[in-house]
Each structure stands twice: as C-alpha cells, then as structure tokens.
N, C-alpha and C. Protein backbone atom coordinates (compact mmCIF):
# COMPACT_ATOMS: atom_id res chain seq x y z
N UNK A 1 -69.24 -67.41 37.26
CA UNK A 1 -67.85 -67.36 36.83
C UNK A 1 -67.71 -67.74 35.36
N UNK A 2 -68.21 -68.95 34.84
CA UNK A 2 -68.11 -69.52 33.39
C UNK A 2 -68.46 -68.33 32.54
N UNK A 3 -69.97 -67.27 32.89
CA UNK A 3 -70.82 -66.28 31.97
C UNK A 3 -69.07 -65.08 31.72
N UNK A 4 -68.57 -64.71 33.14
CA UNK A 4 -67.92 -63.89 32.85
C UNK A 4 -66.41 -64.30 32.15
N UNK A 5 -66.08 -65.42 32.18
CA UNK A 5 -65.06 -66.10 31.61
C UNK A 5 -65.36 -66.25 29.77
N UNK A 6 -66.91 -66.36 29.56
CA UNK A 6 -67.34 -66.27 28.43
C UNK A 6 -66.86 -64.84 27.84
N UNK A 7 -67.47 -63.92 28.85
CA UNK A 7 -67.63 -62.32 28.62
C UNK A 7 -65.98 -61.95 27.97
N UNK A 8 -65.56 -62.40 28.87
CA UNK A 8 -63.83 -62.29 28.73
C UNK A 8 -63.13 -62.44 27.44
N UNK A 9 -63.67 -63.96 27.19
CA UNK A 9 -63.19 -64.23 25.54
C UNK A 9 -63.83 -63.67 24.51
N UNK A 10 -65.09 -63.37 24.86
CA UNK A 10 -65.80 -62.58 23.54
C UNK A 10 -65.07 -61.47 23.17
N UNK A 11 -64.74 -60.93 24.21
CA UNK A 11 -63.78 -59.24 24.25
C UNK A 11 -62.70 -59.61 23.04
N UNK A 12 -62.23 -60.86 23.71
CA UNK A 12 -60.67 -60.95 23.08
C UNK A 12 -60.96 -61.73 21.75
N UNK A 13 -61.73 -61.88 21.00
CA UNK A 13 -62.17 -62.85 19.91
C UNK A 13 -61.27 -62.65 19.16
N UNK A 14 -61.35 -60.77 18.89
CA UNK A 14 -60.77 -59.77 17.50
C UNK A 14 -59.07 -59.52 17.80
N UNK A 15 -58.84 -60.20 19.43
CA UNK A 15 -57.68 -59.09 19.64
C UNK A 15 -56.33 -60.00 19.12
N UNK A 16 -55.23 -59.27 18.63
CA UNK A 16 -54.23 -59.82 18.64
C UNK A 16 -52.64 -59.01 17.75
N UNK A 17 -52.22 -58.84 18.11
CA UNK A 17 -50.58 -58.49 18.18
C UNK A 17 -50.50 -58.79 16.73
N UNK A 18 -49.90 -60.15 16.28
CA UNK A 18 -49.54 -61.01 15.41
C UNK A 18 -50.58 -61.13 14.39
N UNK A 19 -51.16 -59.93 14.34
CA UNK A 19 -52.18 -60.52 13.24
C UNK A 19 -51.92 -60.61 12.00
N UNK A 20 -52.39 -61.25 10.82
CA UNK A 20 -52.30 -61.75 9.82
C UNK A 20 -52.82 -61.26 8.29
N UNK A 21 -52.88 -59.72 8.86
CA UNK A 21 -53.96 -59.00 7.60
C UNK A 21 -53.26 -57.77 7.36
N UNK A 22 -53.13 -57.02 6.59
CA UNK A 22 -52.43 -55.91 5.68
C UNK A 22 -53.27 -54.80 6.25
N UNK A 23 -54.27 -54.90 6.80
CA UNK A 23 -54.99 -53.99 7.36
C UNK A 23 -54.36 -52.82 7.92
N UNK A 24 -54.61 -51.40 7.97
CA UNK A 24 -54.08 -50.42 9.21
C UNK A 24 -55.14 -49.79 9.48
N UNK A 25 -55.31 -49.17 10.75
CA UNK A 25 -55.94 -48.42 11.65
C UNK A 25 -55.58 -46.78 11.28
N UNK A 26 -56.24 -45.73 10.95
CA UNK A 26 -55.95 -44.19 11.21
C UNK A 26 -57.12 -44.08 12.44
N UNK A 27 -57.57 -44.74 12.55
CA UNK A 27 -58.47 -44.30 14.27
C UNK A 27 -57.89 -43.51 14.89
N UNK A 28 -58.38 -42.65 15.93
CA UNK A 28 -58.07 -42.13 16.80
C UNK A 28 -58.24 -42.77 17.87
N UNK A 29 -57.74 -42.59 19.03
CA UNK A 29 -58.55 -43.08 20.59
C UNK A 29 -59.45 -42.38 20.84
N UNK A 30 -60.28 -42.64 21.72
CA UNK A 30 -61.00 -41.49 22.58
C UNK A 30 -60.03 -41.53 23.82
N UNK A 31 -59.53 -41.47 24.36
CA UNK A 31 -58.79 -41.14 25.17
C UNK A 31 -57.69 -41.87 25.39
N UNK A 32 -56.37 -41.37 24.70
CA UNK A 32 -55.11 -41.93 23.78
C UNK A 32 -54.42 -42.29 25.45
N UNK A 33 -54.97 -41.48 26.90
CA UNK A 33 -53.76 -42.16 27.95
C UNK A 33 -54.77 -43.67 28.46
N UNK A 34 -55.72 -43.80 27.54
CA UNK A 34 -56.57 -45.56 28.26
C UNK A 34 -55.77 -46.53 27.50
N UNK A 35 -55.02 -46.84 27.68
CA UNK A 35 -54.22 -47.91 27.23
C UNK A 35 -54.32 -49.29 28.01
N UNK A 36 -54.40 -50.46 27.45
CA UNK A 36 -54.02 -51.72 28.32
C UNK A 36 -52.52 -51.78 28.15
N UNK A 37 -51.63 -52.27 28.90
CA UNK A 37 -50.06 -52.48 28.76
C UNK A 37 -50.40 -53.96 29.25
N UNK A 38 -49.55 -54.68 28.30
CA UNK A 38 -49.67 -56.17 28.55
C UNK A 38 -48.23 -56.49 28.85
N UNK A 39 -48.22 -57.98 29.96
CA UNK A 39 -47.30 -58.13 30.29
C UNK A 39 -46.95 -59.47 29.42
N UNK A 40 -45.24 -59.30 28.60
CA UNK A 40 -45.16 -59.99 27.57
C UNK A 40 -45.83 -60.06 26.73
N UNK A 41 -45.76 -61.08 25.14
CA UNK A 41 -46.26 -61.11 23.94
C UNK A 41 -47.65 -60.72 23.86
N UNK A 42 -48.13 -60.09 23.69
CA UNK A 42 -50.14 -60.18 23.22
C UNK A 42 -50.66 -60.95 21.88
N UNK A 43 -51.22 -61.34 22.11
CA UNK A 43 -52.30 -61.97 21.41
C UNK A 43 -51.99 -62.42 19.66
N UNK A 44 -51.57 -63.60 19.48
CA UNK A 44 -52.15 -63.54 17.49
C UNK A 44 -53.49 -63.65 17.21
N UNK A 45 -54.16 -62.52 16.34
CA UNK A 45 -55.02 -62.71 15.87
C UNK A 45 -54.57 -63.16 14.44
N UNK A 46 -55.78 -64.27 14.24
CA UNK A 46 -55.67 -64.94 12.46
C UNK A 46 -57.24 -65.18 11.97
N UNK A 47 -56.92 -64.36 10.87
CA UNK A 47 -58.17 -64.30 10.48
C UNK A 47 -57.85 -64.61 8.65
N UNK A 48 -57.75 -66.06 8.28
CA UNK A 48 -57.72 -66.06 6.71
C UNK A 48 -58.99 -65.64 6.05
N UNK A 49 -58.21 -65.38 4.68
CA UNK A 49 -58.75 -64.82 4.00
C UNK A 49 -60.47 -65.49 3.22
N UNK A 50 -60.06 -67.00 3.52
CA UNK A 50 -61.31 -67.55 2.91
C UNK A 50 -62.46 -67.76 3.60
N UNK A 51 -62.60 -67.16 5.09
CA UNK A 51 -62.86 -67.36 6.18
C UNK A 51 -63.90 -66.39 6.31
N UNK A 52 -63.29 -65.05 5.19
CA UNK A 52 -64.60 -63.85 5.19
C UNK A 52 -65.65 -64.21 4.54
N UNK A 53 -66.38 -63.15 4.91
CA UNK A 53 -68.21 -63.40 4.67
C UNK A 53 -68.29 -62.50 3.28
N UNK A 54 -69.27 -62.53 2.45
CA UNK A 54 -69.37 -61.50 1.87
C UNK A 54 -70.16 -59.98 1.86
N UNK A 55 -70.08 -59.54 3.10
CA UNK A 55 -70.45 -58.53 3.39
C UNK A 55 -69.07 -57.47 3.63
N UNK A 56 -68.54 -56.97 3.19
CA UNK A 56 -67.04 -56.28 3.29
C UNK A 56 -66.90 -55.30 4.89
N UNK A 57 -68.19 -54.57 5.03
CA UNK A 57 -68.65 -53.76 6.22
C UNK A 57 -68.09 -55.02 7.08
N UNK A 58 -69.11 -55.93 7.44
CA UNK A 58 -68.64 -57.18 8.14
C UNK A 58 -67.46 -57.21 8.64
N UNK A 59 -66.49 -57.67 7.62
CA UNK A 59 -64.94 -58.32 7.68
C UNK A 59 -64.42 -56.74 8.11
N UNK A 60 -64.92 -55.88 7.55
CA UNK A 60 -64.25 -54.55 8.52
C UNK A 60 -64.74 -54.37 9.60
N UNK A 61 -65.36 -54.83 10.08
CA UNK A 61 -65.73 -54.17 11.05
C UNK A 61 -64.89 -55.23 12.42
N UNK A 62 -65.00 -56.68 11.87
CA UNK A 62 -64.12 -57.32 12.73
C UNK A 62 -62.69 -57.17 12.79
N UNK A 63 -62.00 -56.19 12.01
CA UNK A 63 -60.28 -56.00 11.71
C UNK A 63 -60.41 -54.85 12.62
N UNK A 64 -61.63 -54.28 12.53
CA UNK A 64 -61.84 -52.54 12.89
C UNK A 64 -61.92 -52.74 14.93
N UNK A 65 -62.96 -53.83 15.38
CA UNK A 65 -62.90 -54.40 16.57
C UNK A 65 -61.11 -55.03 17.18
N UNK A 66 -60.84 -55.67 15.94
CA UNK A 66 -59.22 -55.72 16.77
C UNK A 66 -58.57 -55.04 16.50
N UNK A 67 -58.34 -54.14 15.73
CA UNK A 67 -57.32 -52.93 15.87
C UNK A 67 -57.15 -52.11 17.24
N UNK A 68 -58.93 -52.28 17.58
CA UNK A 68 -58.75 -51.11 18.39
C UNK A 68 -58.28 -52.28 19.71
N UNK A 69 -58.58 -53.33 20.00
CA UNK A 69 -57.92 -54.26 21.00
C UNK A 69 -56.84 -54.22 20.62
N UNK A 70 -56.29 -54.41 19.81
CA UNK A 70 -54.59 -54.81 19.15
C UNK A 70 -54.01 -53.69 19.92
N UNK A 71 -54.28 -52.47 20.24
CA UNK A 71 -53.82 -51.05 20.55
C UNK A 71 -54.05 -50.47 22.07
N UNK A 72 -54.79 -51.66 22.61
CA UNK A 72 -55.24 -51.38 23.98
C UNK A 72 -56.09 -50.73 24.40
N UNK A 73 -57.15 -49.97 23.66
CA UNK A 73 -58.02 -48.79 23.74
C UNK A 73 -59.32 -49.44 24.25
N UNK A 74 -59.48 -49.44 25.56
CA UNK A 74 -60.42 -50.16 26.66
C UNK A 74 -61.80 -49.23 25.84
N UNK A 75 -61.69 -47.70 26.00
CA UNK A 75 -63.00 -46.88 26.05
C UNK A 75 -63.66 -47.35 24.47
N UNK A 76 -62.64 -47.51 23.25
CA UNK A 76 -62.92 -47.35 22.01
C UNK A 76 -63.62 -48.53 21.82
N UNK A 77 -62.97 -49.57 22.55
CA UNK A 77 -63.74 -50.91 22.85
C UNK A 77 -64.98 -51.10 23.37
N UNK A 78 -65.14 -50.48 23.87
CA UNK A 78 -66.53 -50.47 24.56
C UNK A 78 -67.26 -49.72 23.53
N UNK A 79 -67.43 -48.83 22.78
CA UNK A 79 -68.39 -48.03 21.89
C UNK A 79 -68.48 -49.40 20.97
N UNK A 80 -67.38 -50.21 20.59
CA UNK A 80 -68.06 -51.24 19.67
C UNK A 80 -69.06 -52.50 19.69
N UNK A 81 -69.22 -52.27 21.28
CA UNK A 81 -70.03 -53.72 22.10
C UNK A 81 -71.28 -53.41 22.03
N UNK A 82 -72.54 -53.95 21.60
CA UNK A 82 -73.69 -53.66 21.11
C UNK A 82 -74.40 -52.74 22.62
N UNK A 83 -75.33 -52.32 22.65
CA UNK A 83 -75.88 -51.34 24.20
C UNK A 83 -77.17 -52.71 24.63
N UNK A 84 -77.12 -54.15 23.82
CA UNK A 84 -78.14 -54.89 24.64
C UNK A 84 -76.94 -55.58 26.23
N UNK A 85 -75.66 -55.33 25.99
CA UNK A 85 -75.27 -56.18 27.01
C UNK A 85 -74.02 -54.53 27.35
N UNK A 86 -73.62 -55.57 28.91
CA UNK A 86 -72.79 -54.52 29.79
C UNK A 86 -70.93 -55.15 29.07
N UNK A 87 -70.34 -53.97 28.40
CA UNK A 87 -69.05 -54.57 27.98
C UNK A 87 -68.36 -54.95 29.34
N UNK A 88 -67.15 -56.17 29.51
CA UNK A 88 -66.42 -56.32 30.74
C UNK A 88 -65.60 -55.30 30.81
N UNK A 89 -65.44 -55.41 31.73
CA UNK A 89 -64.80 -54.14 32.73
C UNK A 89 -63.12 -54.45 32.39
N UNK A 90 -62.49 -52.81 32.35
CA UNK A 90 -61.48 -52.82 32.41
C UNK A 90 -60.25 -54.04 32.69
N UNK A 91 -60.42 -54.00 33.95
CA UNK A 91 -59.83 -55.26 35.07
C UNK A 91 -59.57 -56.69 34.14
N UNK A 92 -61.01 -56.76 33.15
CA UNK A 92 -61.04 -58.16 32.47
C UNK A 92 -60.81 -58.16 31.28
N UNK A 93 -60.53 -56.96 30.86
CA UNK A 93 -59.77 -56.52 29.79
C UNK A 93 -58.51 -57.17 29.49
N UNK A 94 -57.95 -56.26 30.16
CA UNK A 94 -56.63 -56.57 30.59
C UNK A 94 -56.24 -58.28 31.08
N UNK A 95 -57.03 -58.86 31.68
CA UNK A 95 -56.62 -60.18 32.27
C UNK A 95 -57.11 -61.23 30.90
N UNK A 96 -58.07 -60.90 29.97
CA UNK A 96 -57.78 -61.38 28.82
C UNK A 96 -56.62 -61.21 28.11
N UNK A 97 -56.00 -60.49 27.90
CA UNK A 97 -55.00 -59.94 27.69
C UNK A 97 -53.78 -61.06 27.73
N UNK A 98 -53.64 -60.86 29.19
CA UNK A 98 -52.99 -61.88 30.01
C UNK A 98 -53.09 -63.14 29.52
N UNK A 99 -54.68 -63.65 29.57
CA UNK A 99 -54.24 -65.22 29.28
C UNK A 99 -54.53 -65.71 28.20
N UNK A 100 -54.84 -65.20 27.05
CA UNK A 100 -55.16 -65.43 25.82
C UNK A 100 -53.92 -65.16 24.86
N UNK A 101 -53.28 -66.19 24.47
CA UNK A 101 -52.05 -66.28 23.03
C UNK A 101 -52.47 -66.36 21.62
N UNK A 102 -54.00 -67.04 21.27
CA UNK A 102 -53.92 -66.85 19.82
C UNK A 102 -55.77 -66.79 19.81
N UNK A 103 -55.86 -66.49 18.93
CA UNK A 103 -57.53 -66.31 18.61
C UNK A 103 -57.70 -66.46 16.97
N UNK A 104 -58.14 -67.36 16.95
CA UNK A 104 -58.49 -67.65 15.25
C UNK A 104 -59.64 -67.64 14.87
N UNK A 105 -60.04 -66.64 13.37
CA UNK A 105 -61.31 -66.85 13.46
C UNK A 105 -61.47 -68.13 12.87
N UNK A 106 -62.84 -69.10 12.51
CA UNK A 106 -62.63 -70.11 12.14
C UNK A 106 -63.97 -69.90 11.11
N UNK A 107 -64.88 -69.09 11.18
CA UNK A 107 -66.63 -69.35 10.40
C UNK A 107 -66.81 -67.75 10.80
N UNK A 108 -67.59 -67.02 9.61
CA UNK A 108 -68.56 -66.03 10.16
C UNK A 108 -70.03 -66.23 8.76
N UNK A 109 -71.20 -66.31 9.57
CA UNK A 109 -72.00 -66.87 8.76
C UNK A 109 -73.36 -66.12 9.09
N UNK A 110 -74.29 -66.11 8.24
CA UNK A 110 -75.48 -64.78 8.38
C UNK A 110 -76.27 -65.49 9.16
N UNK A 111 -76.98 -65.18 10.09
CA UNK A 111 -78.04 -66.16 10.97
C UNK A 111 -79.24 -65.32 10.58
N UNK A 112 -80.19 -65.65 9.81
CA UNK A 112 -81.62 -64.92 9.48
C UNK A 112 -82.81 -64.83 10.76
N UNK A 113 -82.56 -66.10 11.48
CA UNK A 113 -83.90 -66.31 12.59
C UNK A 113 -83.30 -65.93 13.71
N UNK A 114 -82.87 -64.90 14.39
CA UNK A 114 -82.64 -64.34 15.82
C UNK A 114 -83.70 -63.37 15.83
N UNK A 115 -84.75 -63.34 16.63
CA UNK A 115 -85.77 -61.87 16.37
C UNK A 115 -85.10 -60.55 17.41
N UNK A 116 -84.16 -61.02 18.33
CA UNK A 116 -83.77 -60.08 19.44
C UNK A 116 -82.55 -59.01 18.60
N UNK A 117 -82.29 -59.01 17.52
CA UNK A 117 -81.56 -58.93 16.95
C UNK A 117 -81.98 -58.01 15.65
N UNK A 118 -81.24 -56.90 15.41
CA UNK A 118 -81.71 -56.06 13.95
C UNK A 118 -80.73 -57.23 12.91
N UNK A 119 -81.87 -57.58 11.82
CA UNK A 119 -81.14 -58.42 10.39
C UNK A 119 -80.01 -57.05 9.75
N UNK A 120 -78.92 -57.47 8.93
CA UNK A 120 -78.59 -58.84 8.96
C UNK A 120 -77.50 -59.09 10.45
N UNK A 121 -77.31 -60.22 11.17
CA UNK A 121 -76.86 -60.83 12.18
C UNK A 121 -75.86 -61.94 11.09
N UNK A 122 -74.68 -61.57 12.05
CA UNK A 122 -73.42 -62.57 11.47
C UNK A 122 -72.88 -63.21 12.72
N UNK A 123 -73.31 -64.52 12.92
CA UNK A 123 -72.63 -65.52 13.51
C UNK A 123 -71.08 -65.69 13.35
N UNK A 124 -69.85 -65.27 14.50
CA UNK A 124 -68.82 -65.36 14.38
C UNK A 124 -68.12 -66.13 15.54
N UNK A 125 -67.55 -67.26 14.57
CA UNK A 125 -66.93 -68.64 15.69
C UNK A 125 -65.20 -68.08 15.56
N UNK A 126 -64.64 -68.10 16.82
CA UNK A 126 -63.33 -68.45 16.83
C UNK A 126 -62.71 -69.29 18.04
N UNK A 127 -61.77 -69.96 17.74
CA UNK A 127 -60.97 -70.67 18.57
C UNK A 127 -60.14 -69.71 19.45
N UNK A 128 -59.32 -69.73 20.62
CA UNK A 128 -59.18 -69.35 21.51
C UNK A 128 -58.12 -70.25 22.35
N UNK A 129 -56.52 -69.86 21.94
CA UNK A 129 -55.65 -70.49 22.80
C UNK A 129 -55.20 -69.87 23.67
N UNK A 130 -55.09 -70.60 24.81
CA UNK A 130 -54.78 -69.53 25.83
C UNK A 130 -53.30 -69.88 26.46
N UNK A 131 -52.38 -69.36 27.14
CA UNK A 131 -51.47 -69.35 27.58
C UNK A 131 -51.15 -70.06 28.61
N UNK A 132 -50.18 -70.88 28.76
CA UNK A 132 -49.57 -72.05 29.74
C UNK A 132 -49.97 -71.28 31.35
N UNK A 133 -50.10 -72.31 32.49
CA UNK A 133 -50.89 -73.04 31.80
C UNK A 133 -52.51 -72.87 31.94
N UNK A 134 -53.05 -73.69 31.23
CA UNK A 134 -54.31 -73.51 31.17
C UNK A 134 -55.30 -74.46 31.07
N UNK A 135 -56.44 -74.98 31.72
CA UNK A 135 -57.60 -76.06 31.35
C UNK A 135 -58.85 -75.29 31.43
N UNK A 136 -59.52 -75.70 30.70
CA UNK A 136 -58.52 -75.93 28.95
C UNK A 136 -57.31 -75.63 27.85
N UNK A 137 -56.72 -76.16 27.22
CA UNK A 137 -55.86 -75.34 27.16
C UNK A 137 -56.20 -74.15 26.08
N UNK A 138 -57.43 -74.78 25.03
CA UNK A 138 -58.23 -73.63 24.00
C UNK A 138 -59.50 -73.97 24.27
N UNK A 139 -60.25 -72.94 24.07
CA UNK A 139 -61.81 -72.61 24.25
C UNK A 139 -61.85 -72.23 22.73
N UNK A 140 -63.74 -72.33 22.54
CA UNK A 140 -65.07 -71.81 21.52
C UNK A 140 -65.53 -70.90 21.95
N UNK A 141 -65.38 -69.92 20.74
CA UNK A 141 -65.55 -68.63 21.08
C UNK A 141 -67.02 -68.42 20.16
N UNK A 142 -67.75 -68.11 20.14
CA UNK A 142 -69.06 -66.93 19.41
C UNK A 142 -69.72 -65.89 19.79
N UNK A 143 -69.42 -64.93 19.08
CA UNK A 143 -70.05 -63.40 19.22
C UNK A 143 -71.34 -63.25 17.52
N UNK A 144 -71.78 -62.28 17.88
CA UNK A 144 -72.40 -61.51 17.01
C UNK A 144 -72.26 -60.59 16.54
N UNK A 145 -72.65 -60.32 15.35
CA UNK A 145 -71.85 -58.93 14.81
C UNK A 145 -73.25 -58.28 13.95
N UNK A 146 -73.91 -57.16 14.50
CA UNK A 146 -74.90 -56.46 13.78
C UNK A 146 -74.85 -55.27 13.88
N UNK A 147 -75.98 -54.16 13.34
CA UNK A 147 -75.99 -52.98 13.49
C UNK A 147 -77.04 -52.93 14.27
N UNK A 148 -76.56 -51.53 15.01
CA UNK A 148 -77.53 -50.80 16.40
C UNK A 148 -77.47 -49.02 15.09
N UNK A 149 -78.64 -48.90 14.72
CA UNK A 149 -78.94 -48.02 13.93
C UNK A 149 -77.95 -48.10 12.93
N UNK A 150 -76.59 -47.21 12.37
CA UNK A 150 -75.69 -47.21 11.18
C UNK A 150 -74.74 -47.87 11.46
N UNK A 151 -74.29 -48.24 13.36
CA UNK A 151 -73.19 -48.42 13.59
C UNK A 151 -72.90 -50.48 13.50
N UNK A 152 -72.11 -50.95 13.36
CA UNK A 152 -72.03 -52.12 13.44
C UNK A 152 -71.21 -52.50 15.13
N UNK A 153 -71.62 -53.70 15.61
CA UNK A 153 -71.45 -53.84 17.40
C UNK A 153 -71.13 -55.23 17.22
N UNK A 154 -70.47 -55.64 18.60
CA UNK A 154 -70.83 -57.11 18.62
C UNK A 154 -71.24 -57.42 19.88
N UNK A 155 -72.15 -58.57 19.92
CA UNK A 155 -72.40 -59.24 21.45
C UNK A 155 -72.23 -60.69 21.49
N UNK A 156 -71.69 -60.99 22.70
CA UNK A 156 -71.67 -62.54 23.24
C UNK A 156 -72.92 -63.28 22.41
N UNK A 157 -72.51 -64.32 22.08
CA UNK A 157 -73.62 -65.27 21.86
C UNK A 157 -74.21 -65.60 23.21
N UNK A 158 -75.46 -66.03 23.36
CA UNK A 158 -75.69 -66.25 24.56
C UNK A 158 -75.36 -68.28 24.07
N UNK A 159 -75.72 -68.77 25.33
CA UNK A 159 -75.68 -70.17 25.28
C UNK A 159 -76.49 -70.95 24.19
N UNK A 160 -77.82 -70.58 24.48
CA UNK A 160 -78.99 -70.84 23.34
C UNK A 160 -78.34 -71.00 22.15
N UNK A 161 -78.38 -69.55 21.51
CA UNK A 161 -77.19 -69.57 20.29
C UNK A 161 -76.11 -70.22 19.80
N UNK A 162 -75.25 -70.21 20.22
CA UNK A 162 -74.12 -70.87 20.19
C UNK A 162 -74.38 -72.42 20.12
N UNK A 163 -75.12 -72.75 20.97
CA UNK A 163 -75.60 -74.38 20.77
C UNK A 163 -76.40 -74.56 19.68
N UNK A 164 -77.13 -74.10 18.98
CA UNK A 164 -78.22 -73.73 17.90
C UNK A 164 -77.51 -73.37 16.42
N UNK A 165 -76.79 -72.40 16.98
CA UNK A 165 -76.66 -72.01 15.31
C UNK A 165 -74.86 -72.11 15.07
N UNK A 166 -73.92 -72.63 15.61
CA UNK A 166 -72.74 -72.78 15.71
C UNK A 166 -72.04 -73.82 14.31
N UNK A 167 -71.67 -73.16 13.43
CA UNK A 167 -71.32 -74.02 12.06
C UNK A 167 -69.87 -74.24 12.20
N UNK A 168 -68.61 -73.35 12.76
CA UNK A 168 -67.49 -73.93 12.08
C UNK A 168 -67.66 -74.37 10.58
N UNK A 169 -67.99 -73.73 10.01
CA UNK A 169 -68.23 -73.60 7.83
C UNK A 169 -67.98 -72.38 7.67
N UNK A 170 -67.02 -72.02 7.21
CA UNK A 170 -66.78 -70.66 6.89
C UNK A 170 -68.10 -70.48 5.70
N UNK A 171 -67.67 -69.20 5.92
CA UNK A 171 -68.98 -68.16 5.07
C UNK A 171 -70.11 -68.73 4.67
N UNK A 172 -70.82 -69.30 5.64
CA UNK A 172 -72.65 -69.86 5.16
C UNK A 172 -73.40 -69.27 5.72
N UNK A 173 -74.61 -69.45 5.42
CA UNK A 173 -75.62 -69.29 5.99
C UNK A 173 -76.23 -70.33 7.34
N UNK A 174 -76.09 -69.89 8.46
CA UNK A 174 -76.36 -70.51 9.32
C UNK A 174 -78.07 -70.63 9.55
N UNK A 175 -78.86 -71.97 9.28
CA UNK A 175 -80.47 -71.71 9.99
C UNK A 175 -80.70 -73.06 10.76
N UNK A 176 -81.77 -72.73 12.05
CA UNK A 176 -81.95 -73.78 13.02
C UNK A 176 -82.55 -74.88 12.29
C-alpha cells in the first residue's frame, strides 16, 4: 500500500491548477476524450523560479509533465513516465487528484552516481499537501527526471535513493 501511495504522489509531483509559471501548453492530447474531471479545486502546483536547475530542457520538461496533468490527459501522462517502471493506473490518477491540494517543488539537483540510470539524472524533491483530512497532513515527494534515448521521463525514486541522495538545496549537485 505505502509503494503505491508513493506511486500516486510521484504522478502528482508536476500536477496543479494554480500554478505559478507564465508557461502555456500548444500540446495536443493523444486522445482529447481521456480526460480526468476532478471533483472541486485541483491541485497548486509551485514551482519558484530559484528552485530551477540549469539545464532549461529540465525545467521544461517538468512544466511540460504538469501541463499535461494540469489538463487531465491520463494517456499523455503515461508516454512521460520512464518504460523502467509501470505508470499508475488511471483509477490512481484520478484519486491523486482527489487528495492532493498543493505540490511544491522544493530542490532539483544532478545526481552523477545512479548506474541504473542514463547521465545526466536530476533528483527532484517536492512537498505534497494533501486535502482535509489527512495523516499526514503533507508528504516528501522524489522522482527522477532523465532521458530514455531523446525523450526526457520521470520515475519514482525508489527508497534507496531518496534516503541517499535527498538535498532539499535547490539547484546542486547531489553525491553519496
């Protein structure tokens, strides 16, 4: 239960309604009737500005991951989840959705020593408030953000990770 409760928030790291960036989306869907419909407010995403990495691909690619959550697009979501892990399912899509109110990023930082992993690998921490009520009432969030050939993906940190290389320091270099 905890792995898929993990799985859950990783989804929702990027997602949020209220977000905080000038950014726009011309994406398309892949299939414009897969929509999530949320019941009441969805999600603030906040992502300041001093918070980015200097890789620009990077910081797009995480605006580019919540746009397409911000918009509900389950299938488009899934093409961005790396092919080493299974994205959550619809069902938990949506129930993130549900219980998640704000997601902040807080650190995204280059991790050099992961070998399971094509370099460069960006360690990305966010906080995670979730909606009344809740215990906890906010969770620690970390995903990964690399490329699978041209494309950039993200995956769950596993536990290892996250205990290992977890900075909360915006834009460093994270090493064990």
């Amino acid at each position: 239960m905890a792995r898929a409760t993990f799985a859950v928030l990783a989804t929702i790291l990027v997602i949020g309604c209220g977000q905080r960036d000038d950014t726009t989306s011309d994406e398309q869907s892949i299939d414009p009737t897969d929509y999530i419909r949320t019941k009441g407010p969805a999600p603030q995403f906040l992502f300041p500005k001093q918070v980015e990495c200097d890789r620009p691909e990077v910081n797009d690619f995480i605006r580019r991951f919540s746009h397409t959550c911000l918009k509900g697009e389950y299938l488009a979501y899934r093409l961005l989840v790396s092919r080493q892990v299974e994205p959550v399912s619809r069902e938990s899509f949506q129930k993130a959705w549900e219980a998640v109110e704000q997601v902040r990023i807080l650190s995204i930082a280059q991790v050099d020593d992961l070998t399971n992993y094509p370099p460069p690998v960006y360690l990305v921490e966010a906080t995670v408030a979730m909606r009344e009520p809740a215990d906890p009432p906010s969770r620690e969030v970390v995903i990964l953000v690399f490329q699978e050939g041209r494309e950039w993906v993200m995956s769950p940190a596993g536990r290892q990770i996250r205990q290992s290389q977890a900075t909360s320091q915006p834009a460093q270099r994270a090493t064990r």
